[in-house]
Protein backbone atom coordinates (compact mmCIF):
# COMPACT_ATOMS: atom_id res chain seq x y z
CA UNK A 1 0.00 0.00 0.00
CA UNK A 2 1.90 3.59 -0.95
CA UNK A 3 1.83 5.86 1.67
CA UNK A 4 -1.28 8.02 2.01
CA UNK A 5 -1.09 11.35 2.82
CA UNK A 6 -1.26 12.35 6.45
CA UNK A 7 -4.56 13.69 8.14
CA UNK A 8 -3.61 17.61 7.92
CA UNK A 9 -4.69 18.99 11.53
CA UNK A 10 -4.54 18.35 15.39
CA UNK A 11 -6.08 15.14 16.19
CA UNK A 12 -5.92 15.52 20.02
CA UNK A 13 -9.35 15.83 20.57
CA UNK A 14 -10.43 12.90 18.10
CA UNK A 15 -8.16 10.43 20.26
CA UNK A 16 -9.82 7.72 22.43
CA UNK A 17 -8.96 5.02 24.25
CA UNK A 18 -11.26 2.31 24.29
CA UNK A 19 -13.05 3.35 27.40
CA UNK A 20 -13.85 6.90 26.19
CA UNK A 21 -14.49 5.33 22.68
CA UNK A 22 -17.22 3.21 23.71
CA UNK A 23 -18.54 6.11 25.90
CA UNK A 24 -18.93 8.22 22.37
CA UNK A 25 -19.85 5.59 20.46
CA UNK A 26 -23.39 6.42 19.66
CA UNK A 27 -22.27 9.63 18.79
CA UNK A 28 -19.40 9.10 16.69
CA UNK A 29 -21.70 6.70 14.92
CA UNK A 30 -24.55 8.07 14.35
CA UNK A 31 -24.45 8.20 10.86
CA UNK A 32 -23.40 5.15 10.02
CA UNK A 33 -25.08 3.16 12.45
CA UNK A 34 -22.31 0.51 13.34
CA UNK A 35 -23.12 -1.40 16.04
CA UNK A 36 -20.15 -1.54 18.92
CA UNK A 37 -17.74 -4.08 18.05
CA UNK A 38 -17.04 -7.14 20.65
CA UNK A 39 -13.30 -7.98 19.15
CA UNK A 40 -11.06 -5.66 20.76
CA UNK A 41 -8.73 -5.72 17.44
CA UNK A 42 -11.24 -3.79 15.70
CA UNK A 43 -12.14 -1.47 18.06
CA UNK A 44 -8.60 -0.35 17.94
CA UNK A 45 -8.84 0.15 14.16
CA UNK A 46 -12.16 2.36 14.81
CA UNK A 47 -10.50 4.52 17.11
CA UNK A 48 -7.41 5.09 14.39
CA UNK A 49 -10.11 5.91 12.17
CA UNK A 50 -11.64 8.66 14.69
CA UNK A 51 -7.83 10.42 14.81
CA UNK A 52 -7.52 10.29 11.58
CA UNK A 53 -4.81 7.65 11.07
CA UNK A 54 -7.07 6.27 7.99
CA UNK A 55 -4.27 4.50 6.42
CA UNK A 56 -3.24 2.76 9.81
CA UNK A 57 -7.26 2.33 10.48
CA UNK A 58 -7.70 0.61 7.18
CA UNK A 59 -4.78 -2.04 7.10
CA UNK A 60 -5.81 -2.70 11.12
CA UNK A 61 -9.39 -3.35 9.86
CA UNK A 62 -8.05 -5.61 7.25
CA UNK A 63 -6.48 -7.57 9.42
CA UNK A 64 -8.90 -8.27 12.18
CA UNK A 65 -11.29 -9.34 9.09
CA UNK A 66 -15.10 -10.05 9.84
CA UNK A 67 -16.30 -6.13 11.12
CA UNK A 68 -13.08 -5.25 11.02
CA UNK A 69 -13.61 -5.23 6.85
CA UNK A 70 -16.13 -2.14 7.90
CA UNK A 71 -13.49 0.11 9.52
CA UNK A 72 -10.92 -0.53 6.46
CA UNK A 73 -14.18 0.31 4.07
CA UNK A 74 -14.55 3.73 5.71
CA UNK A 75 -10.79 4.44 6.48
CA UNK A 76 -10.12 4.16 2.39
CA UNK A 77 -13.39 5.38 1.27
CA UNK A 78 -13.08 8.41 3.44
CA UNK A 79 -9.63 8.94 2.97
CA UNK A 80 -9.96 8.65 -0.91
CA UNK A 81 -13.07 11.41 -0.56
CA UNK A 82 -11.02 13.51 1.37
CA UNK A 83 -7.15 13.78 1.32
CA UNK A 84 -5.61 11.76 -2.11
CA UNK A 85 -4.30 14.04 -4.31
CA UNK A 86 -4.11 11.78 -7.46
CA UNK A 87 -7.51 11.68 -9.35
CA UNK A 88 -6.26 8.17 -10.70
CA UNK A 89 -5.37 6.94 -7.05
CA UNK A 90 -8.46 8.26 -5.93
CA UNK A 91 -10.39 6.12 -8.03
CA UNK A 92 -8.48 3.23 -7.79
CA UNK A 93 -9.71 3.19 -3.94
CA UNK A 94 -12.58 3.59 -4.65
CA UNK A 95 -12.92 0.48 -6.57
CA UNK A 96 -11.03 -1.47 -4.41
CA UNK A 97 -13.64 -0.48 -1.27
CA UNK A 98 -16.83 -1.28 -3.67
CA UNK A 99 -15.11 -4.57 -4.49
CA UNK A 100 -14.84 -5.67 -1.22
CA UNK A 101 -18.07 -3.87 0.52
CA UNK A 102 -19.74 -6.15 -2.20
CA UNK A 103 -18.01 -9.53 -1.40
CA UNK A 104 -18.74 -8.57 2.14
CA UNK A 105 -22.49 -7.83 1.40
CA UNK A 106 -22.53 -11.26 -0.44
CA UNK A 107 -21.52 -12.73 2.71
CA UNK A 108 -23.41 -11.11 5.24
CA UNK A 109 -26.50 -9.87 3.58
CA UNK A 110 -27.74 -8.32 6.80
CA UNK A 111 -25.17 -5.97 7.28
CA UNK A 112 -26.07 -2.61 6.12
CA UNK A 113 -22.84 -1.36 6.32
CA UNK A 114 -21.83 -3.62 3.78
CA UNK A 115 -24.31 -2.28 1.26
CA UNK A 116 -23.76 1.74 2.64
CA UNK A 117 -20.10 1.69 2.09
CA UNK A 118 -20.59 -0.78 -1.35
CA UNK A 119 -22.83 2.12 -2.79
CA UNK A 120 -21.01 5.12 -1.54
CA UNK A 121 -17.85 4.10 -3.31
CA UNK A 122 -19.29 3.44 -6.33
CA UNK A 123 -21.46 6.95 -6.14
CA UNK A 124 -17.85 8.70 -5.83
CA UNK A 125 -16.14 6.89 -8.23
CA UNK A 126 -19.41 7.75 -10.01
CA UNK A 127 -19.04 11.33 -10.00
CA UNK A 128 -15.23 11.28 -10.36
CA UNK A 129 -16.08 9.04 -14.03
CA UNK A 130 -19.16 11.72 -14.77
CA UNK A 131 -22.84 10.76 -13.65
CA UNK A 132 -23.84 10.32 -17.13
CA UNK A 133 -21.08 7.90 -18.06
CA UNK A 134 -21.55 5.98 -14.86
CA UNK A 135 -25.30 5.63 -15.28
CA UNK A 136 -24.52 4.57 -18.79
CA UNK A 137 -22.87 1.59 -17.07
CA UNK A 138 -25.57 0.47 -15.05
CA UNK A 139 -23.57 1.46 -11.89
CA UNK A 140 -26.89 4.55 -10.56
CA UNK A 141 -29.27 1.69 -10.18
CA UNK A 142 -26.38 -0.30 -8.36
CA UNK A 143 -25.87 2.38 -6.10
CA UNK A 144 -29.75 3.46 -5.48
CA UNK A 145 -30.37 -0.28 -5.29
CA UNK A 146 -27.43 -1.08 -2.04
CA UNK A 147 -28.66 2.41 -0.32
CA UNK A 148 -32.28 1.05 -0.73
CA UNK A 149 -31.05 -2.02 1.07
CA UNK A 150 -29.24 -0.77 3.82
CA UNK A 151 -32.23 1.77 5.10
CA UNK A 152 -34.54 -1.50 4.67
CA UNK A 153 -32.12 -2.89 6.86
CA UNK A 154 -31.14 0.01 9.11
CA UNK A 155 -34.08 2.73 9.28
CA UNK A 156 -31.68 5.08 11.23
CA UNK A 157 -28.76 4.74 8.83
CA UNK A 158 -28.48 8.20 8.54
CA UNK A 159 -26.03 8.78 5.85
CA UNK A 160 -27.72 6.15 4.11
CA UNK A 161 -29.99 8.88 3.50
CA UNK A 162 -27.93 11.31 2.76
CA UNK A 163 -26.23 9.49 -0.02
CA UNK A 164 -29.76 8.60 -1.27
CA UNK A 165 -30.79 11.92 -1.64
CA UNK A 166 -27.57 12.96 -2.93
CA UNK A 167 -28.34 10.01 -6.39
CA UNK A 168 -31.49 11.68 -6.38
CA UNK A 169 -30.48 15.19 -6.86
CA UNK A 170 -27.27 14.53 -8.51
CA UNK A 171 -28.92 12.55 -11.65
CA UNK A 172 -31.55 15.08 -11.94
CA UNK A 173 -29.14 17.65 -12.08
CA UNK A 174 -26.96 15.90 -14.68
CA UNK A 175 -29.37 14.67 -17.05
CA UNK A 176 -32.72 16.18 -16.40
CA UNK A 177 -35.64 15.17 -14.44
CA UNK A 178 -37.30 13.10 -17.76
CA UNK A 179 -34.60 11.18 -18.38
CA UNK A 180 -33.62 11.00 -14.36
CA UNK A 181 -36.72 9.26 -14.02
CA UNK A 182 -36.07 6.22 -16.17
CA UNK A 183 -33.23 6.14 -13.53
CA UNK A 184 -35.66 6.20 -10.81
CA UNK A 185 -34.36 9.81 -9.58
CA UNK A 186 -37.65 12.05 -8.35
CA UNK A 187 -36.53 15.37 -6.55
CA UNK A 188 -39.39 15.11 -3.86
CA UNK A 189 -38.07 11.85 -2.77
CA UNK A 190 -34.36 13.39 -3.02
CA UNK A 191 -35.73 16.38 -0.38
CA UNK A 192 -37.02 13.77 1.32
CA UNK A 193 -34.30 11.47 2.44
CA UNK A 194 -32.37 14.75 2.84
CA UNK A 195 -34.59 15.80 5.74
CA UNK A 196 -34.65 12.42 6.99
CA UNK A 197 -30.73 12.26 7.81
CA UNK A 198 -30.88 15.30 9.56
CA UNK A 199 -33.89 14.71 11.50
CA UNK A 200 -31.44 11.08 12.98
CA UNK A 201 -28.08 12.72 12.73
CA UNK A 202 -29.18 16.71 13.40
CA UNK A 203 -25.33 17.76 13.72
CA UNK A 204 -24.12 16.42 10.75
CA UNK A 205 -22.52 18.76 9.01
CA UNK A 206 -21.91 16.61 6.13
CA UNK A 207 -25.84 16.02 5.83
CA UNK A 208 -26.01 20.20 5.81
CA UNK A 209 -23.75 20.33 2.84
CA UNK A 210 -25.26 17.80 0.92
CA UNK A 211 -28.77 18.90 1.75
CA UNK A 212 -27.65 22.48 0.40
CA UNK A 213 -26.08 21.00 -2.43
CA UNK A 214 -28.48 19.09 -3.61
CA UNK A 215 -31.42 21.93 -3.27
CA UNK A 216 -28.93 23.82 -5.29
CA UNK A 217 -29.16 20.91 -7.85
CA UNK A 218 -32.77 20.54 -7.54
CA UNK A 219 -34.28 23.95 -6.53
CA UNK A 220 -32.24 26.79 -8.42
CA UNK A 221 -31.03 29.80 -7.44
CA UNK A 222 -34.18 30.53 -5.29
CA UNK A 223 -32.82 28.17 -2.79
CA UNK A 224 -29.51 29.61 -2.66
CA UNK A 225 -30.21 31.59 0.97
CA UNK A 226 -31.23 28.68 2.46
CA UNK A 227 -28.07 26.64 1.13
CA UNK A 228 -25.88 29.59 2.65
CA UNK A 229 -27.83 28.94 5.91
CA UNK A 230 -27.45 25.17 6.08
CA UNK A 231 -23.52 25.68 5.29
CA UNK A 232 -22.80 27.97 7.62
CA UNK A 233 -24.37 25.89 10.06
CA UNK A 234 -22.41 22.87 9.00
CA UNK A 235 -19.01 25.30 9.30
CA UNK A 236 -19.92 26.07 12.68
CA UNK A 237 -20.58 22.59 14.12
CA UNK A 238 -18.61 20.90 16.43
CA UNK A 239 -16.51 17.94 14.95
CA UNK A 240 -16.18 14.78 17.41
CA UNK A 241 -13.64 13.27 15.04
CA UNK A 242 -10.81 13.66 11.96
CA UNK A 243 -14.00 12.77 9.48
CA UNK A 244 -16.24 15.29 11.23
CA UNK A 245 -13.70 17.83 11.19
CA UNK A 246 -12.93 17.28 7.25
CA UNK A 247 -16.87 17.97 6.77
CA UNK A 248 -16.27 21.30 8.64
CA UNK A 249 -13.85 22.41 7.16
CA UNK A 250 -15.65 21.60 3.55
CA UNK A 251 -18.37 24.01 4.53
CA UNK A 252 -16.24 26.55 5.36
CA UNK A 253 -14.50 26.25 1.87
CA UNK A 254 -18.37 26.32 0.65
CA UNK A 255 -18.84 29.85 2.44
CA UNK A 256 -15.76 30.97 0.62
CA UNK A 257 -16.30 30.62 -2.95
């Protein structure tokens, strides 16, 4: 694995030991939804995750296996989102997660996480191909289809939701609402799941920003103000973790351009 590039701020306050990682648990996972892990080997790799060490957090995962495969999922999908540099790398990772999230979905078809983290690879890879190449692969119903199946299987799987909303609003706004719909894409449904994740995860500021993106996408200019409003909010949250704090500091670039 080449070296990844390093998580670029303070991490103090995303470090836990297991104790105080267990005690912010619910918390730090209310997004995803990932129940707390019995095997004391992955636990470790979550809380490398929460500091930001993705790259240590993803080969840890890796090798503690079973939920382990979760951590190392998130660690490279997030990481790839977030901090690689190289377009080429970046979607090289992203394969690579939606490979495995799918083998691991194959064997344990009841674990949402499996699905989320299948389907959110494949919807960034997505948009780093172009929507409208990617749908013309077949991989949009793919991705609606593995977010379907991880709310059926976790109602509360907040960014779940988000992501949902974000295929909604995304394909509308790349190829129009007609032919969005033979993709299954419907804004009201997109505004929908979008209120959803907020309403379970209410400090997300990653569900702000992709709330006020997609209204962008879906709404116009007219729901610029509110946008503004939903990113400043996100800029001003308080991160609990090196993933939180990347969201923050992506709605603060927002409010800058």
């Amino acid at each position: 694995m080449a070296k990844w590039t390093a998580f670029p701020y303070d991490a103090d306050d995303y470090t836990y030991d297991a104790a105080a990682l267990k005690k912010h648990w619910a918390r730090l996972h209310a997004g995803d939804a990932e129940p707390w892990p019995k095997d004391e080997a992955v636990q470790a790799a979550w809380a490398l995750f929460h500091a930001g060490q993705f790259q240590k957090a993803a080969e840890a995962g890796l090798r503690a296996g079973g939920a382990g495969l979760t951590v190392a999922n998130k660690a490279q999908a997030i990481y790839a989102n977030y901090l690689e540099k190289s377009e080429k790398n970046k979607l090289a990772l992203f394969l690579e997660v939606a490979e495995r999230a799918e083998a691991q979905a194959q064997a344990e078809p009841k674990n949402p996480n499996a699905w989320y983290f299948m389907a959110y690879a494949l919807g960034r890879y997505s948009q780093g191909i172009s929507v409208a190449k990617a749908l013309a692969q077949g991989l949009g119903s793919k991705v609606k289809g593995a977010l379907e199946t991880t709310i059926k299987l976790q109602p509360k799987h907040a960014d779940a939701h988000i992501a949902l909303g974000a295929f909604h609003a995304e394909v509308i706004d790349k190829v129009g609402k007609l032919l969005g719909k033979t993709q299954g894409a419907d804004a009201a449904t997109g505004l929908k799941m979008f209120k959803e994740a907020l309403k379970l995860n209410p400090t997300s500021a990653i569900a702000m920003v992709e709330y006020a993106n997609g209204l962008v996408m879906l709404e116009g200019d007219k729901k610029m103000a509110e946008a503004e409003k939903l990113y400043a909010d996100a800029a001003a949250s308080a991160p609990q973790d090196a993933m939180e704090r990347l969201d923050v500091e992506m709605a603060k670039a927002e409010l800058e351009d």
